[in-house]
Protein backbone atom coordinates (compact mmCIF):
# COMPACT_ATOMS: atom_id res chain seq x y z
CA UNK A 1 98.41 140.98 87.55
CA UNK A 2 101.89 140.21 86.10
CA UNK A 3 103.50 142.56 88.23
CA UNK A 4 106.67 141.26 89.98
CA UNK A 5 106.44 143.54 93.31
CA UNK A 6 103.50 141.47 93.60
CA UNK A 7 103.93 138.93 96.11
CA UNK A 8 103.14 135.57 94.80
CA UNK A 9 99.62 133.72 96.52
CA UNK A 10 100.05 130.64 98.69
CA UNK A 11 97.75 128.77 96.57
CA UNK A 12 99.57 125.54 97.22
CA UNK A 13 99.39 125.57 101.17
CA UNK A 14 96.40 123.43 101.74
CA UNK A 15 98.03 121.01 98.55
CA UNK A 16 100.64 121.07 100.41
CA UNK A 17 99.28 120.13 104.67
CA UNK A 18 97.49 117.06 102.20
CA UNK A 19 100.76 115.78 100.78
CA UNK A 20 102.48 115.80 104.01
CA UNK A 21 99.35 114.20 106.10
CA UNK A 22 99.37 111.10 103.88
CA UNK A 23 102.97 110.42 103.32
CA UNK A 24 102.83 110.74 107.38
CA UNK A 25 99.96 108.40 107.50
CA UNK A 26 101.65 105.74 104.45
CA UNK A 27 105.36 105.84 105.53
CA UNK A 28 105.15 106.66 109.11
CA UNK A 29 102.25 104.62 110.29
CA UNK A 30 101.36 102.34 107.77
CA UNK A 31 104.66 100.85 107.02
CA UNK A 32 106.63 100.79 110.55
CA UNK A 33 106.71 97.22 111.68
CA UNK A 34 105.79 97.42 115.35
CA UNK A 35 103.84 94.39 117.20
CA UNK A 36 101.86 95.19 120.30
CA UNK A 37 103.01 91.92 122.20
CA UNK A 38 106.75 93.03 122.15
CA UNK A 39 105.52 96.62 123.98
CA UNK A 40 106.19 96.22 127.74
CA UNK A 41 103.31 97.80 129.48
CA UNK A 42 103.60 100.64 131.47
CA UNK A 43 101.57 102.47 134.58
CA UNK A 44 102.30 106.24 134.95
């Protein structure tokens, strides 16, 4: 178990998609000021 050859577990990966989903939710989404009427609209 306490073998260093060992290589270590990601353990923290799915800790880790979490953290970065809602600090790209709060600071990303959230807290951009952006208002809808300023967008000009465009037809592609």
């Amino acid at each position: 178990k306490n073998d260093p050859q060992n290589i270590p577990r990601a353990t923290w990966r799915s800790h880790g998609n979490l953290l970065f989903t809602n600090w790209l939710n709060y600071y990303v989404y959230q807290i951009t000021p952006y208002d809808l009427r300023h967008m000009n609209p465009t037809l592609d």
